[in-house]
N, C-alpha and C. Protein backbone atom coordinates (compact mmCIF):
# COMPACT_ATOMS: atom_id res chain seq x y z
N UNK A 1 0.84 -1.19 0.00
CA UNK A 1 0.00 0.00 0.00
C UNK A 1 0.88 1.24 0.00
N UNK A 2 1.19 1.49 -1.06
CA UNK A 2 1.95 3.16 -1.46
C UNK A 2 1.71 4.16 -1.03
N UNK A 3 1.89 4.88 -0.04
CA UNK A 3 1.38 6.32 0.42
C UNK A 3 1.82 7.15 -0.81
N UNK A 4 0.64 8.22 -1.56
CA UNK A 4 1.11 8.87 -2.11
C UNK A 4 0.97 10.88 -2.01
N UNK A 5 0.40 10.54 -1.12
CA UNK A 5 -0.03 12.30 -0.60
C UNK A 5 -0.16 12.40 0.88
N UNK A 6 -0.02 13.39 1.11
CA UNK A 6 -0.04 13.62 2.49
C UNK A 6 -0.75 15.22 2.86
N UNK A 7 -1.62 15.24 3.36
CA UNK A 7 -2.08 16.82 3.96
C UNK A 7 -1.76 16.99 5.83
N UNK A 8 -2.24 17.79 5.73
CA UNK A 8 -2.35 18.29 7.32
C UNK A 8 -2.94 17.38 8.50
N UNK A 9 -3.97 16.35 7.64
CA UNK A 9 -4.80 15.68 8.10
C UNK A 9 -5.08 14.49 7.79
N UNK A 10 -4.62 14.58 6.50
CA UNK A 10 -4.79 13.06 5.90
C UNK A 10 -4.08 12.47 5.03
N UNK A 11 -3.83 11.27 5.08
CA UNK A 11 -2.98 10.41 3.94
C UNK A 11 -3.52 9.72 2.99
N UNK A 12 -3.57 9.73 2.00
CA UNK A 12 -3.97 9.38 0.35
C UNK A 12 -2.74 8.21 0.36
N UNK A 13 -3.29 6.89 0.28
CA UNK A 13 -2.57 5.93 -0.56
C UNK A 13 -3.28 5.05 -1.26
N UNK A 14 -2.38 4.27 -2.32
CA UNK A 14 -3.13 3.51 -3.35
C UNK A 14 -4.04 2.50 -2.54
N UNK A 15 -5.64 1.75 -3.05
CA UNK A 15 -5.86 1.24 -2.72
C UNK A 15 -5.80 -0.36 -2.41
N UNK A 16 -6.17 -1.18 -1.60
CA UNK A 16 -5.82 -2.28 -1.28
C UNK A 16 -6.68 -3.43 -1.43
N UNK A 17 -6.78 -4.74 -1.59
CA UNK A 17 -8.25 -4.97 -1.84
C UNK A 17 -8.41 -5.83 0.48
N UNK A 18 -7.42 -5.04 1.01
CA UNK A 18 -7.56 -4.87 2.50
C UNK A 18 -8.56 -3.99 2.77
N UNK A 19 -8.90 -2.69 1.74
CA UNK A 19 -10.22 -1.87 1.94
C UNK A 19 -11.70 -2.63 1.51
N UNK A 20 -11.67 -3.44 1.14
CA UNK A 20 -13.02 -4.19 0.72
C UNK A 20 -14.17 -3.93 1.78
N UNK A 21 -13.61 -3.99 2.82
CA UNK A 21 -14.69 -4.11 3.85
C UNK A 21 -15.27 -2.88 4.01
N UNK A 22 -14.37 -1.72 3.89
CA UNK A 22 -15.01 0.19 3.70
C UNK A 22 -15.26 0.35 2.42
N UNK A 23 -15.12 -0.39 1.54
CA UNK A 23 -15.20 0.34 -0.02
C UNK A 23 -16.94 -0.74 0.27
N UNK A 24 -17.13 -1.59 0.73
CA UNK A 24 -18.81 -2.47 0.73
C UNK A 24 -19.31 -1.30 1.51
N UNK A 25 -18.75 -1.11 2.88
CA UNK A 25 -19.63 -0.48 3.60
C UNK A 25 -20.15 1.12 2.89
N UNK A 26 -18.83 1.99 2.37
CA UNK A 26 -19.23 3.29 1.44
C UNK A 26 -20.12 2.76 0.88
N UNK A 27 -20.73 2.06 -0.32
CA UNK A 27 -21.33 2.05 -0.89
C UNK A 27 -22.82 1.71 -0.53
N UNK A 28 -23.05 0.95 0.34
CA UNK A 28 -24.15 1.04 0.86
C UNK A 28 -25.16 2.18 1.71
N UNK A 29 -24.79 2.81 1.41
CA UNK A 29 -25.44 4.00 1.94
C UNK A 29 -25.58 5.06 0.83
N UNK A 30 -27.15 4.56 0.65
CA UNK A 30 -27.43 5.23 -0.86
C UNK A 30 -27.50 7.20 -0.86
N UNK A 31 -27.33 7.55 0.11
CA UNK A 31 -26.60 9.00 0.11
C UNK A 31 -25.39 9.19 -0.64
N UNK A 32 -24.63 8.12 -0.03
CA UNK A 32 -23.15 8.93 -0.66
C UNK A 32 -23.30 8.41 -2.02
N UNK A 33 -23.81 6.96 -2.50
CA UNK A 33 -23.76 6.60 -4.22
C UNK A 33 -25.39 7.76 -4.96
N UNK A 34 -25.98 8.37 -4.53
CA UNK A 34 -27.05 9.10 -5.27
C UNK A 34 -26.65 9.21 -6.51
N UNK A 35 -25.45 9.77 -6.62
CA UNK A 35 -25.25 10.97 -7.36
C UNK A 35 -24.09 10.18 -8.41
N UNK A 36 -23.81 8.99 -8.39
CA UNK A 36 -22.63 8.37 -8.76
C UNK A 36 -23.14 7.60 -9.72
N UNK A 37 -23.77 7.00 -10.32
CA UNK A 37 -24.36 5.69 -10.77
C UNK A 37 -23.95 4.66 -10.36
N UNK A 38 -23.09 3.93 -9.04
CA UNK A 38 -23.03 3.23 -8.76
C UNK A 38 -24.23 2.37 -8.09
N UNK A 39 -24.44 1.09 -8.28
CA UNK A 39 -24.90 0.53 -6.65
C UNK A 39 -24.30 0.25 -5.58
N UNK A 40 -24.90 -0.11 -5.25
CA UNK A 40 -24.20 -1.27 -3.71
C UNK A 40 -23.80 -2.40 -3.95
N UNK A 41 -22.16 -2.83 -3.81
CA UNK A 41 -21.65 -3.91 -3.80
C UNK A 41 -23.05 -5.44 -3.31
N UNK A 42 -22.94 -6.59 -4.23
CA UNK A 42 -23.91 -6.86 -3.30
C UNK A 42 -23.12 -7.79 -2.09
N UNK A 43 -21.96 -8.03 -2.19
CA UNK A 43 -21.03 -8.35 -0.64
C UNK A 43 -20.00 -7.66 -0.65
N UNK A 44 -18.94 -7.94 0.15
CA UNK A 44 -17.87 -7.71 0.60
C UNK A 44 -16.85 -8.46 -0.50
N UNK A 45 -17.10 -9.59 -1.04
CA UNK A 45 -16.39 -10.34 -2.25
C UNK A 45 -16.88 -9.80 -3.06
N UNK A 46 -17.58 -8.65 -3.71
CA UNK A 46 -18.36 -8.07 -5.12
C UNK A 46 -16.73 -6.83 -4.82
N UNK A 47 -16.67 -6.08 -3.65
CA UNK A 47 -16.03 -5.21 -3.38
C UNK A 47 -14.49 -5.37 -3.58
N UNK A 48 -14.15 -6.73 -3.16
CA UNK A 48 -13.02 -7.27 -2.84
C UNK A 48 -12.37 -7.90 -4.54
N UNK A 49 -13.34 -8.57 -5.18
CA UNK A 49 -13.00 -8.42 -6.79
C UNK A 49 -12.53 -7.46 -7.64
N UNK A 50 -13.27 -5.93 -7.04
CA UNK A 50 -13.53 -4.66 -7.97
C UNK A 50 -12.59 -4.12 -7.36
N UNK A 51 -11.61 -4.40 -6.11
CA UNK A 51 -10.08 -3.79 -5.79
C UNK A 51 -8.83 -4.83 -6.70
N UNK A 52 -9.14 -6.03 -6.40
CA UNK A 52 -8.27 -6.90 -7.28
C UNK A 52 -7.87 -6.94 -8.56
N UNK A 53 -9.37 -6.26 -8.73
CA UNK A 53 -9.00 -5.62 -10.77
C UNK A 53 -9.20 -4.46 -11.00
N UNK A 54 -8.56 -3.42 -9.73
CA UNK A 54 -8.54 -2.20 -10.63
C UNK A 54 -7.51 -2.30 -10.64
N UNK A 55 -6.95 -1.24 -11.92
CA UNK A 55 -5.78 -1.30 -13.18
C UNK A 55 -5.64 0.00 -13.51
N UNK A 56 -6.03 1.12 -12.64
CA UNK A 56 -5.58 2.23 -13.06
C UNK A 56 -4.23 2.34 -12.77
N UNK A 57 -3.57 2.17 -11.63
CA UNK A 57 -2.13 2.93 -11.04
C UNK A 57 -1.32 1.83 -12.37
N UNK A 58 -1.62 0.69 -12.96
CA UNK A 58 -1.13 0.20 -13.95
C UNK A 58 -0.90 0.78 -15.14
N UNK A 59 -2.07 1.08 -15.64
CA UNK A 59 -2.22 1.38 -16.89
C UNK A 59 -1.79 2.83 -16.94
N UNK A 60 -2.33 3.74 -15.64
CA UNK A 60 -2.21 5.39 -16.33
C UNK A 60 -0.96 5.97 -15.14
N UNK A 61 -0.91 5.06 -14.18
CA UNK A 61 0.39 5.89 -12.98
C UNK A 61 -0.32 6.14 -12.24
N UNK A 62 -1.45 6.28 -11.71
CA UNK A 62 -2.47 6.97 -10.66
C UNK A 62 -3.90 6.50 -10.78
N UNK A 63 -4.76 7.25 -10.08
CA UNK A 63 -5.92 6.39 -9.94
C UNK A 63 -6.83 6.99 -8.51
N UNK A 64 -7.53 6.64 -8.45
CA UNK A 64 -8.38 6.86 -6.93
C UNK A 64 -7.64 6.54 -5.59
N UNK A 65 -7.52 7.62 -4.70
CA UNK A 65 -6.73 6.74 -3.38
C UNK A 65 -7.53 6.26 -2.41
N UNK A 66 -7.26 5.67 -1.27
CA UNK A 66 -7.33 5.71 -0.17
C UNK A 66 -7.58 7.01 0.76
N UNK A 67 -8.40 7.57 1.61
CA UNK A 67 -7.85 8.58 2.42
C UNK A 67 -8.38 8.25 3.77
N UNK A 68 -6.92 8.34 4.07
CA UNK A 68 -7.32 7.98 5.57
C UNK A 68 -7.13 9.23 6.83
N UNK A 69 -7.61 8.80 7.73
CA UNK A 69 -7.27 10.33 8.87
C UNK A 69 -6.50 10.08 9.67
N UNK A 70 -5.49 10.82 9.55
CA UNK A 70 -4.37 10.90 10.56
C UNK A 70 -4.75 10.42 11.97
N UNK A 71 -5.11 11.63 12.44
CA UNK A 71 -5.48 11.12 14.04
C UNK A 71 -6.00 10.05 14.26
N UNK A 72 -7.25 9.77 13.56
CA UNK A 72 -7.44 8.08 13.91
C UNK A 72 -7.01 7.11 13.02
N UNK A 73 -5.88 7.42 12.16
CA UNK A 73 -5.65 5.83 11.41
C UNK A 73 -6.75 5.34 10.92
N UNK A 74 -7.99 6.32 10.45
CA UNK A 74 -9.31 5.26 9.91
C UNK A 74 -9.30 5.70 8.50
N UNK A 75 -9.96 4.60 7.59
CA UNK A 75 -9.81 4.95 6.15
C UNK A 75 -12.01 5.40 6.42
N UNK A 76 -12.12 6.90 5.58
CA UNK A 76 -12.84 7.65 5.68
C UNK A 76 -13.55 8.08 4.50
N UNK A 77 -12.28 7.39 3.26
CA UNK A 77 -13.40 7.57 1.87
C UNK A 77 -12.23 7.57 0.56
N UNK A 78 -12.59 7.81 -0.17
CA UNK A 78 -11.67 7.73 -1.53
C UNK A 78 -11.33 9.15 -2.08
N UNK A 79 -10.35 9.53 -2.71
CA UNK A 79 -10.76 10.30 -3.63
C UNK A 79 -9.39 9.96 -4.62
N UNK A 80 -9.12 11.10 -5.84
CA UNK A 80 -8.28 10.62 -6.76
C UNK A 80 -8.30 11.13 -7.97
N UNK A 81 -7.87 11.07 -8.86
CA UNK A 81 -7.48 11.26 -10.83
C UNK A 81 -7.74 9.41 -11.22
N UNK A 82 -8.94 9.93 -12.35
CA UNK A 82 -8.79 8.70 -13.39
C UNK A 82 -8.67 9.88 -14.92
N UNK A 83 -7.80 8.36 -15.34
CA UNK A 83 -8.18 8.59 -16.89
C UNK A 83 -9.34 8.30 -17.44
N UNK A 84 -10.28 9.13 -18.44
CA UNK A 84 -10.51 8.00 -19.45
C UNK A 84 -11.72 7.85 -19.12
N UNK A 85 -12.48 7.93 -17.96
CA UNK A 85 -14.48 7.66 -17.99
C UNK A 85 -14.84 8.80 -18.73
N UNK A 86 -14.29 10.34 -18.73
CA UNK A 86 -14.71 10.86 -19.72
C UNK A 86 -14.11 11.26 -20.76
N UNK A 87 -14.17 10.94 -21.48
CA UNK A 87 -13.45 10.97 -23.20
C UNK A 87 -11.81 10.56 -22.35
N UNK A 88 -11.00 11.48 -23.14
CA UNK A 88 -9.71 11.16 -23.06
C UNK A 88 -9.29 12.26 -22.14
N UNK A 89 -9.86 12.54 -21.12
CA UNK A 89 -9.83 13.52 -19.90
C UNK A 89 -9.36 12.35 -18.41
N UNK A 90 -8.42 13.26 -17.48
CA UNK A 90 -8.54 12.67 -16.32
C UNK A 90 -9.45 13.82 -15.55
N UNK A 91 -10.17 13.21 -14.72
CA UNK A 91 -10.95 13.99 -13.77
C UNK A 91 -10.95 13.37 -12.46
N UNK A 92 -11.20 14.26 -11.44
CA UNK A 92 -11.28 14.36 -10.11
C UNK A 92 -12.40 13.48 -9.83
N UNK A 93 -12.75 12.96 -8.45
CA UNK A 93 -13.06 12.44 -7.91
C UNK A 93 -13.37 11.70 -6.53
N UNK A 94 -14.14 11.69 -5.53
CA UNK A 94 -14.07 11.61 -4.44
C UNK A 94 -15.45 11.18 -3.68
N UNK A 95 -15.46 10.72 -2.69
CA UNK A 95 -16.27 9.82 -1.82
C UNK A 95 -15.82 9.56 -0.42
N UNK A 96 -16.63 10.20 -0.05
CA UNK A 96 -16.78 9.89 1.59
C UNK A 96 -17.76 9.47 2.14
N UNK A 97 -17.59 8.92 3.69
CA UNK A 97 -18.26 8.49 4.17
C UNK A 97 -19.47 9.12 4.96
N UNK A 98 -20.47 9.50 4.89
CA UNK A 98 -21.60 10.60 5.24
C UNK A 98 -21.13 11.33 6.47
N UNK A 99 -20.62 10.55 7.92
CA UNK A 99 -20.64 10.72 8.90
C UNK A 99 -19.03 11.87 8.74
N UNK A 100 -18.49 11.83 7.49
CA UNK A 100 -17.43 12.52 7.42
C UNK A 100 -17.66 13.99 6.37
N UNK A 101 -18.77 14.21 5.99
CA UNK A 101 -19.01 15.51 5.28
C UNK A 101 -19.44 16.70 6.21
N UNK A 102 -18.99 17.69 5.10
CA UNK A 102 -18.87 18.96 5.90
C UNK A 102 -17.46 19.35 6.95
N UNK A 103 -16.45 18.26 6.81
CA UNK A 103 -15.77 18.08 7.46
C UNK A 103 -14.19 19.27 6.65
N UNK A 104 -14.55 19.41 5.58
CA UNK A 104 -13.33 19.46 4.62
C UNK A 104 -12.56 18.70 4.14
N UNK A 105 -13.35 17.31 4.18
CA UNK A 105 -11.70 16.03 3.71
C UNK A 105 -12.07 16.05 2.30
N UNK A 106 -12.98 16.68 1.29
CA UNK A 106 -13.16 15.97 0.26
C UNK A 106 -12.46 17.88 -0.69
N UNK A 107 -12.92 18.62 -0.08
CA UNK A 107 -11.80 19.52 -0.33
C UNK A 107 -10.42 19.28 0.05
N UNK A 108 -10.17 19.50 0.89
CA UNK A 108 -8.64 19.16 1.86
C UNK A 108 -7.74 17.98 0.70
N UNK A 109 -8.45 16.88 0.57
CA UNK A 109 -8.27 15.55 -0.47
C UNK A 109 -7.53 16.01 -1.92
N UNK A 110 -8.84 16.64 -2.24
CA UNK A 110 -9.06 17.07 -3.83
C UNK A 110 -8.24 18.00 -4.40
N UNK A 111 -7.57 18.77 -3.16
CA UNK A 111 -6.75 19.98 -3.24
C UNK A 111 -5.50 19.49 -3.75
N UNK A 112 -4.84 18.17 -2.59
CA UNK A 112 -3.91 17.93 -2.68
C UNK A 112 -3.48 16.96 -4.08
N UNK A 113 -5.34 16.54 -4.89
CA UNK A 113 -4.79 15.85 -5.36
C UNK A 113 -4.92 16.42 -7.06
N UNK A 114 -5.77 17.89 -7.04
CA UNK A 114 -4.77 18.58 -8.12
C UNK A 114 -3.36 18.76 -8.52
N UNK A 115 -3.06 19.14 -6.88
CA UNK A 115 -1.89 19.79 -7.53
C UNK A 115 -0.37 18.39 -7.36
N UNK A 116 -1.24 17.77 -6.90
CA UNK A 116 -0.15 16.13 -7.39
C UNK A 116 -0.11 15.64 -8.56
N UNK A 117 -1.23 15.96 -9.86
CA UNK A 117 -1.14 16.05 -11.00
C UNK A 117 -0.80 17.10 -12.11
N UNK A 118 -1.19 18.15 -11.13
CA UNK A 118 -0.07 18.69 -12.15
C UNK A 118 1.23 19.11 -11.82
N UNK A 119 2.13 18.99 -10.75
CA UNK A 119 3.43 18.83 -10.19
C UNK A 119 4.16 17.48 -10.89
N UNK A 120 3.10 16.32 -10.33
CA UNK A 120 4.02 14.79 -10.38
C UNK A 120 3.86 14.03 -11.76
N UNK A 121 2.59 14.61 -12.20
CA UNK A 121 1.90 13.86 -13.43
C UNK A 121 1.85 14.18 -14.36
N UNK A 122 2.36 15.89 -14.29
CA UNK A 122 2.45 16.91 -15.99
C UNK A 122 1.05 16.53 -16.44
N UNK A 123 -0.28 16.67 -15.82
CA UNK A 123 -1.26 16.85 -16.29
C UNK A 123 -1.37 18.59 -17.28
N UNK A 124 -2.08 18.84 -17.72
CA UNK A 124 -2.55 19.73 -18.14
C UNK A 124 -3.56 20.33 -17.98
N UNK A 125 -4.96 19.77 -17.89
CA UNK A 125 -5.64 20.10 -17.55
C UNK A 125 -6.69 18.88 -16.39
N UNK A 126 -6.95 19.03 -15.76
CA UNK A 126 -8.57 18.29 -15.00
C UNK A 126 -9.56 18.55 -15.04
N UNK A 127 -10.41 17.60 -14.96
CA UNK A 127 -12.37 17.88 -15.03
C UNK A 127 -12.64 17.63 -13.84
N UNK A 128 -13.77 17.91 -13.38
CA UNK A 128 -15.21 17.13 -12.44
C UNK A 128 -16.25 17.49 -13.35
N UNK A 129 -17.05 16.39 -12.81
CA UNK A 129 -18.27 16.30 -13.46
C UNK A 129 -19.26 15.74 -11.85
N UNK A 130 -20.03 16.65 -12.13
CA UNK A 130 -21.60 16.66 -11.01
C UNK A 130 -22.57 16.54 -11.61
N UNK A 131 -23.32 15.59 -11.03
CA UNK A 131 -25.07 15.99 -11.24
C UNK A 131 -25.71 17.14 -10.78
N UNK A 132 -26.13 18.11 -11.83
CA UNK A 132 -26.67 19.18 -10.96
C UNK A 132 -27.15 19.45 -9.66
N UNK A 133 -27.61 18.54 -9.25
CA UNK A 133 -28.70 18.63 -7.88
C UNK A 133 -27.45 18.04 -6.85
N UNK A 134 -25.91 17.69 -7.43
CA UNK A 134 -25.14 17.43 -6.38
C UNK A 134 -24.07 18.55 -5.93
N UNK A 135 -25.17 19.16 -5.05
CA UNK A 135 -24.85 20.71 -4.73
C UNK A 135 -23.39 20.57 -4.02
N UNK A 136 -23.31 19.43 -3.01
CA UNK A 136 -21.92 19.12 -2.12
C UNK A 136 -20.72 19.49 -3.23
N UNK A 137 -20.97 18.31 -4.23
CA UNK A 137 -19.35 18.25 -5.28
C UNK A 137 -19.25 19.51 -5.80
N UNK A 138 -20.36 20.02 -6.14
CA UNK A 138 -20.00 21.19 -6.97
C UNK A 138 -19.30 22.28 -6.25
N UNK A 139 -19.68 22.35 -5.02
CA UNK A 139 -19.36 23.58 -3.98
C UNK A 139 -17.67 23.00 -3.78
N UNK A 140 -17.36 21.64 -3.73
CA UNK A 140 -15.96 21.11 -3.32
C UNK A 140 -15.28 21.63 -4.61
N UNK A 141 -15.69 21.48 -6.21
CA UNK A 141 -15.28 21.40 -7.32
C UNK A 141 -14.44 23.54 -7.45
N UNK A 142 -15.74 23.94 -6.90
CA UNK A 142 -15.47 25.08 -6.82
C UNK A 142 -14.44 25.61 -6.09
N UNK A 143 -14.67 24.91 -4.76
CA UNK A 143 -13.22 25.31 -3.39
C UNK A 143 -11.87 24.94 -4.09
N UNK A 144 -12.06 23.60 -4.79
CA UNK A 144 -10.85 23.93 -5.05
C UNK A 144 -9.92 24.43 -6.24
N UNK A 145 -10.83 25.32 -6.87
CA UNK A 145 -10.22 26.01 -7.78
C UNK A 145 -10.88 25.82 -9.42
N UNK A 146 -11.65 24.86 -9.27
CA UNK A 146 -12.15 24.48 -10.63
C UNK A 146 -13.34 25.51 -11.29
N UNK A 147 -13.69 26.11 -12.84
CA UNK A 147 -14.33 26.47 -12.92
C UNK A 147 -15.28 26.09 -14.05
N UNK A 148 -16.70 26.62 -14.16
CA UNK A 148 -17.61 25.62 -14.94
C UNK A 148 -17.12 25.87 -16.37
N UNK A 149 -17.58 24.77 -17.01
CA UNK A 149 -16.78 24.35 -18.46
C UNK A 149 -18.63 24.85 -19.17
N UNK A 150 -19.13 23.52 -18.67
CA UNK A 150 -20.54 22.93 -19.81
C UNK A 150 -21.50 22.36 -19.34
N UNK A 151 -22.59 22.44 -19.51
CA UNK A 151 -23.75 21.29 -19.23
C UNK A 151 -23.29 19.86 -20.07
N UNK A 152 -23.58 19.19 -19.39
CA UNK A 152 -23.61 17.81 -19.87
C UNK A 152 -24.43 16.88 -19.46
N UNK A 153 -24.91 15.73 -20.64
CA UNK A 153 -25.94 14.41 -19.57
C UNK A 153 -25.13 13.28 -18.87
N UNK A 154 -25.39 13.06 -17.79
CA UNK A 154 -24.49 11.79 -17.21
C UNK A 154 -25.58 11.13 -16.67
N UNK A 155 -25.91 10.02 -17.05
CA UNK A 155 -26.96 8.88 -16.43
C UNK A 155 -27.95 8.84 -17.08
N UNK A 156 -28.79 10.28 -17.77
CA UNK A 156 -29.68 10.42 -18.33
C UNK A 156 -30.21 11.52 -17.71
N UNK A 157 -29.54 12.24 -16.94
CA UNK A 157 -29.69 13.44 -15.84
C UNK A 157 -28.65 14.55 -16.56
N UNK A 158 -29.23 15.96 -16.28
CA UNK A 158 -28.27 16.87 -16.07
C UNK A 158 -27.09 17.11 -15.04
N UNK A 159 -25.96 16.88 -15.93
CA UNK A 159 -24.70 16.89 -15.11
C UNK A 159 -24.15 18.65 -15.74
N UNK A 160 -22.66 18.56 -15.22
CA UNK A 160 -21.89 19.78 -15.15
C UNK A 160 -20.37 19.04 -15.26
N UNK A 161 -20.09 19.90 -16.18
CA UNK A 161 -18.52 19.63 -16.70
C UNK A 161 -17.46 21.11 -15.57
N UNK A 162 -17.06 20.75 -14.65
CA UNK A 162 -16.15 21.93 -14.45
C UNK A 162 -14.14 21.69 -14.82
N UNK A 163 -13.48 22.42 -14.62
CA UNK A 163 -12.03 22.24 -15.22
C UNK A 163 -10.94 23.07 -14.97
N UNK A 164 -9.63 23.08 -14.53
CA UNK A 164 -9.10 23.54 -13.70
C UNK A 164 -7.99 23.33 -14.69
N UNK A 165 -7.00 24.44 -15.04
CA UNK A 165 -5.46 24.17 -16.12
C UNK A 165 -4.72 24.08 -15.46
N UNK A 166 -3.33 23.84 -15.38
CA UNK A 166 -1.90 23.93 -14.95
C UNK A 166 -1.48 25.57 -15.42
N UNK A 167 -1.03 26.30 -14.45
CA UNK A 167 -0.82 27.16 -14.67
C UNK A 167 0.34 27.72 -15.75
């Protein structure tokens, strides 16, 4: 398990399929997936497969992390850079655990993990993409620097393209 970021508060490392048991439990709590098109793992082995075969830090160098909280050593939610779900864009991304919003970890996260792509990764540019009515991401998308691009459909819903350059 690679630590690859570090904030004030929290540590970002690659994931493990040792998280299976928080990546089942995140997902079951149809608050935090609303807005995602995901479902709910339907076990802990649905969860524990879908860590075993992810292939991002393979294929592109990076990927979704881990974030865990310092003070308590607890893993608290994901966030990260993928390539590639939208067109040939990497975009931001992040997920926490309900009992942890409003907290600043998904800003605090997201912050650190701009500017780890474009420092470590020679990105150029990043996206997020929200469902309109997902007032949380957009307000995080905004904190940390991103600004709106486009309307777009994601699911069959009105989404939002926002985008942030390398200076």
């Amino acid at each position: 398990m690679r630590q690859i970021l570090e904030t004030n508060r929290l540590i970002l490392r690659e994931l493990h399929i040792n998280d299976a048991q928080h990546f089942y439990n995140l997902n079951l709590n149809q608050n935090v997936i609303k807005y995602t098109g995901n479902s709910a793992f339907k076990n802990i082995q649905e969860a524990k497969e879908f860590l075993e075969n992810y292939q991002d830090y393979k294929l592109n160098g990076y990927g979704r992390w881990a974030v865990i909280q310092k003070e308590t050593n607890e893993f608290i939610g994901w966030c990260g850079l993928k390539f590639g779900e939208i067109e040939n864009e990497t975009d931001i991304g992040f997920r926490f655990f309900e009992k942890e919003w409003n907290k600043g970890f998904a800003t605090e996260s997201a912050k650190a993990c701009i500017n780890y792509g474009f420092k470590h990764l020679n990105l150029k540019r990043i996206i997020g993409r929200a469902m309109k009515e997902n007032f949380g991401s957009i307000k995080v998308l905004e904190k940390i620097g991103m600004a709106y691009e486009r309307d777009t459909i994601f699911l069959e819903k009105d989404a939002v393209i926002y985008k942030i350059e390398k200076k």
